[in-house]
C-alpha atoms as a PDB file:
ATOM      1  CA  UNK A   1      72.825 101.584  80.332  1.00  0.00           C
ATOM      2  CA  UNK A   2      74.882 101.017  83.857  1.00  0.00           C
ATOM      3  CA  UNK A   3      75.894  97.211  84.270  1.00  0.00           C
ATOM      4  CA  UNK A   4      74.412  95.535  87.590  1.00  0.00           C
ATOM      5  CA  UNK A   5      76.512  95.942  90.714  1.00  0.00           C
ATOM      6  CA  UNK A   6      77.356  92.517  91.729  1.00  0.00           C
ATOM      7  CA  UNK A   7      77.405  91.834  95.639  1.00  0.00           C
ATOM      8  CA  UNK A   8      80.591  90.538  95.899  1.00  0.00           C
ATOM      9  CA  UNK A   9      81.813  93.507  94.143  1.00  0.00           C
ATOM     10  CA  UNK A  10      80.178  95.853  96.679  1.00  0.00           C
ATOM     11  CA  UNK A  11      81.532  93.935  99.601  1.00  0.00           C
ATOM     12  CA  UNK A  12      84.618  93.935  98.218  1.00  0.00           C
ATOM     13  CA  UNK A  13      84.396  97.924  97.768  1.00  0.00           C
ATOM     14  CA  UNK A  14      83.654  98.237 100.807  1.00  0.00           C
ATOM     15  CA  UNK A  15      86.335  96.217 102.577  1.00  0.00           C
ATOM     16  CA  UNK A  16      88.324  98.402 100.485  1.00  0.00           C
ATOM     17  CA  UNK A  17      87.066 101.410 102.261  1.00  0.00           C
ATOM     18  CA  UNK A  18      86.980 100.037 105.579  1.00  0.00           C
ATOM     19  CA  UNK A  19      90.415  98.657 105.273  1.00  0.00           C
ATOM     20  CA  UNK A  20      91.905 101.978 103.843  1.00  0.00           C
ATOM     21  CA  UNK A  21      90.363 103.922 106.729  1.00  0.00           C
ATOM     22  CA  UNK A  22      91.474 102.074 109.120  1.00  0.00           C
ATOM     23  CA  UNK A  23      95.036 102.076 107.640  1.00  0.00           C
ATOM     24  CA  UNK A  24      95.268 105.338 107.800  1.00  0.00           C
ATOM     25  CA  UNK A  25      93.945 106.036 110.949  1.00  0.00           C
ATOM     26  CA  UNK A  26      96.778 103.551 112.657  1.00  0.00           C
ATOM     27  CA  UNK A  27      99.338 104.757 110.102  1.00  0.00           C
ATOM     28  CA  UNK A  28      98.605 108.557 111.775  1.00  0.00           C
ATOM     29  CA  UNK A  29      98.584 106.944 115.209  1.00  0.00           C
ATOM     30  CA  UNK A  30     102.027 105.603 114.617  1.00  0.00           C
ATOM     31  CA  UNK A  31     103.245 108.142 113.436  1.00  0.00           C
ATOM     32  CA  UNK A  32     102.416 110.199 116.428  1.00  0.00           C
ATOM     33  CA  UNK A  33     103.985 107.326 118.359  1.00  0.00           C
ATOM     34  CA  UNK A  34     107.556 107.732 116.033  1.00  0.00           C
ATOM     35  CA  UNK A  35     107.377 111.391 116.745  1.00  0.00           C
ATOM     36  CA  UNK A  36     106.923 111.753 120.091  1.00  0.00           C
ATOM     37  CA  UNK A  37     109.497 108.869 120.451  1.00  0.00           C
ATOM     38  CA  UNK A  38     111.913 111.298 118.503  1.00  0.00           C
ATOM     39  CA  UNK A  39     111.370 114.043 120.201  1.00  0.00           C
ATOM     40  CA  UNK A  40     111.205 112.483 123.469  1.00  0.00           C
ATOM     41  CA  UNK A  41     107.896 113.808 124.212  1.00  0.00           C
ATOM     42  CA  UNK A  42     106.569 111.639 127.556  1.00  0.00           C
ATOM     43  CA  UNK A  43     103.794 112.467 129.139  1.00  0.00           C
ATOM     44  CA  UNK A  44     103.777 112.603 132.937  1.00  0.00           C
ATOM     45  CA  UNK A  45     105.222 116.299 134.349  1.00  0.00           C
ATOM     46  CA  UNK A  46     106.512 116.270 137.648  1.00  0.00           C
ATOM     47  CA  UNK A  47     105.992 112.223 138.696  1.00  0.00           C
ATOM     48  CA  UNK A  48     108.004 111.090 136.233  1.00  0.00           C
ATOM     49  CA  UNK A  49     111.157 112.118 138.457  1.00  0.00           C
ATOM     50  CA  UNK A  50     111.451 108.713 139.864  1.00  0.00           C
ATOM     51  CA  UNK A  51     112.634 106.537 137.510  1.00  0.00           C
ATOM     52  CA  UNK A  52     110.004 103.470 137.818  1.00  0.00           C
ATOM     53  CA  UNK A  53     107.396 105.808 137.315  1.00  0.00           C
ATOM     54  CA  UNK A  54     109.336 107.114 134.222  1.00  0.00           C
ATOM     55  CA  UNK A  55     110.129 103.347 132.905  1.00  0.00           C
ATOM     56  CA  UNK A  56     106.280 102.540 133.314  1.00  0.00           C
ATOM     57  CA  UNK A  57     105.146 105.595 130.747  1.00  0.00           C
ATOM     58  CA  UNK A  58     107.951 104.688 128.297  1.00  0.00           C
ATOM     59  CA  UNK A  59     106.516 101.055 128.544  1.00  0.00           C
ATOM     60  CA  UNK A  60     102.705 102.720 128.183  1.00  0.00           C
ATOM     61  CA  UNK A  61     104.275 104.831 125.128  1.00  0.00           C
ATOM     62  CA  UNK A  62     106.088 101.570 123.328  1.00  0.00           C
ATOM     63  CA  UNK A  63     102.735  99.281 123.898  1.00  0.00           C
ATOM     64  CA  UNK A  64     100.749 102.274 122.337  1.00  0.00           C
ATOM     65  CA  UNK A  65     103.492 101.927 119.063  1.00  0.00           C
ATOM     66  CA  UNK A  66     102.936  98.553 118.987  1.00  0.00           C
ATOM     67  CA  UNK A  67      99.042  98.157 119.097  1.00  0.00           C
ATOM     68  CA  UNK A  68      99.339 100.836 116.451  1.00  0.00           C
ATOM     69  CA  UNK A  69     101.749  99.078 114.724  1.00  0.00           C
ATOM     70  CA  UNK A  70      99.413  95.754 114.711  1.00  0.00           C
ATOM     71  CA  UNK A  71      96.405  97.894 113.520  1.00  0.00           C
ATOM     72  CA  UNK A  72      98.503  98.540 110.412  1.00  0.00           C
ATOM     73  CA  UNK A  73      99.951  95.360 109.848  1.00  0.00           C
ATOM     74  CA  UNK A  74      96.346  94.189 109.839  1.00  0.00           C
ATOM     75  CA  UNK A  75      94.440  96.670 107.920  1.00  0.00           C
ATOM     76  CA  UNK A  76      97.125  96.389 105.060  1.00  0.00           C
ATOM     77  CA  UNK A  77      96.964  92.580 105.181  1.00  0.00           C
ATOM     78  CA  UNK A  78      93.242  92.700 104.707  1.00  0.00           C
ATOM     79  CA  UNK A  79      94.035  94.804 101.640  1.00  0.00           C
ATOM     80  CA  UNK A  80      95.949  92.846 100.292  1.00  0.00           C
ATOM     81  CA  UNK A  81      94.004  89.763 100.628  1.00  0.00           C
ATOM     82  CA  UNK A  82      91.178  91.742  99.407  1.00  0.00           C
ATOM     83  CA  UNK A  83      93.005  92.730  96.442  1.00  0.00           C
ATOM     84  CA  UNK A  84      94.591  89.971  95.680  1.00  0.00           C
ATOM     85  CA  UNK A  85      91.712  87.743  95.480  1.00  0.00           C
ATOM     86  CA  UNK A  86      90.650  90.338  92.716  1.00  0.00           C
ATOM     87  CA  UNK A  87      92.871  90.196  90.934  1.00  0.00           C
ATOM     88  CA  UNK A  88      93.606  86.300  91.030  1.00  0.00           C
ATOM     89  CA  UNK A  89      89.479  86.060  90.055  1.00  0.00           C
ATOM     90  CA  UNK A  90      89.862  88.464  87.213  1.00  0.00           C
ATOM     91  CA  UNK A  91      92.902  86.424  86.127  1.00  0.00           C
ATOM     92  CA  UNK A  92      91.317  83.327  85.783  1.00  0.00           C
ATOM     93  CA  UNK A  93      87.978  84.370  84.460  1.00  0.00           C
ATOM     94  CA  UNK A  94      90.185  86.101  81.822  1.00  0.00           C
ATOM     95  CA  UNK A  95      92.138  83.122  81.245  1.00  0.00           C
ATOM     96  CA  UNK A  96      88.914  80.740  80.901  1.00  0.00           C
ATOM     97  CA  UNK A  97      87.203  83.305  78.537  1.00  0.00           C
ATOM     98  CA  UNK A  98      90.669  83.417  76.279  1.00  0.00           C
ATOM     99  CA  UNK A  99      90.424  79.346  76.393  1.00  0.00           C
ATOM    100  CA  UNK A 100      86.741  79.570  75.178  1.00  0.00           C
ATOM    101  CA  UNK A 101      87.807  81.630  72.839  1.00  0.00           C
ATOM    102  CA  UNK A 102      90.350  79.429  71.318  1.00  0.00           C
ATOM    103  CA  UNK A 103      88.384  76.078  71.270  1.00  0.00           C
ATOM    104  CA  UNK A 104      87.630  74.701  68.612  1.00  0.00           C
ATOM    105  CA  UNK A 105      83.777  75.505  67.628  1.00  0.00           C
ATOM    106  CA  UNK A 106      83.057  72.366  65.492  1.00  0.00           C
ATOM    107  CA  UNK A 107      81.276  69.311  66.872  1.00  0.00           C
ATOM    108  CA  UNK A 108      84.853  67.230  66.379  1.00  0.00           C
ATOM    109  CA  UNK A 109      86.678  66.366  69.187  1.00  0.00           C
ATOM    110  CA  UNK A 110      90.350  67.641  69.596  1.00  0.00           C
ATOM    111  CA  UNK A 111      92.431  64.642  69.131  1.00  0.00           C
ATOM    112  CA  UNK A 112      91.181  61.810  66.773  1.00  0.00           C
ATOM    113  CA  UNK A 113      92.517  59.215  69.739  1.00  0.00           C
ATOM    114  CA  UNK A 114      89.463  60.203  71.806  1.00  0.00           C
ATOM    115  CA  UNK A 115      86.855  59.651  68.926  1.00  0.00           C
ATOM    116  CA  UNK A 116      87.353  56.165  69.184  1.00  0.00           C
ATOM    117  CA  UNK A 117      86.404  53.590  71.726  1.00  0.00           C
ATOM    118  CA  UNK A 118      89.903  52.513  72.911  1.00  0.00           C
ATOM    119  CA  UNK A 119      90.269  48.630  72.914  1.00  0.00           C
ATOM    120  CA  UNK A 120      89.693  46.849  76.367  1.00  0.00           C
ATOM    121  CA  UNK A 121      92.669  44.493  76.954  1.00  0.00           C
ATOM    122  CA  UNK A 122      91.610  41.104  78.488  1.00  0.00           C
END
């Protein structure tokens, strides 16, 4: 029998999804950017003969690479953060089911200091 999906798990699915699309949609972007950077590719024919005009598609081409290169700084931060939570929540639910675990299953308490009443000191 399939287990429940829990919600968090599907929102955290898809932010997955959302994030990874999005990362690779601005990691293609920039890389477009890097290669038309490389290969000096500027758009602009004929009016780019003057130099301002030449200066001010360089500048359009540069603010292009780094929009691009935002959209991939945030889509892999949201990742991580994603992911990372995950994995911290597995961690300690792991952690507090080993500690279960190991308790002691008797009705004693740990430490024979606490099944006392301590003394009150005037």
């Amino acid at each position: 029998m399939r287990r429940a999906v829990d919600r968090k798990t599907v929102i955290r699915l898809t932010g997955l999804a959302v994030s990874l699309a999005g990362l690779t949609v601005a990691v293609v972007a920039f890389s477009r950017f890097i290669r038309s950077v490389i290969h000096n590719a500027v758009d602009g024919g004929p009016a780019l003969t003057r130099f301002p005009e030449y200066y001010r598609q360089v500048g359009v081409y540069y603010a292009r690479g780094f929009s691009t290169g935002f959209f991939v700084c945030y889509f892999l931060m949201l990742f991580a953060m994603i992911v990372g939570s995950w994995v911290e929540e597995t961690r300690r639910s792991r952690r507090v089911a080993r500690a279960t675990a190991a308790a002691p299953t008797t009705g004693a308490p740990g430490t024979p200091a606490l099944a006392v009443n301590p003394a009150i000191r005037d």
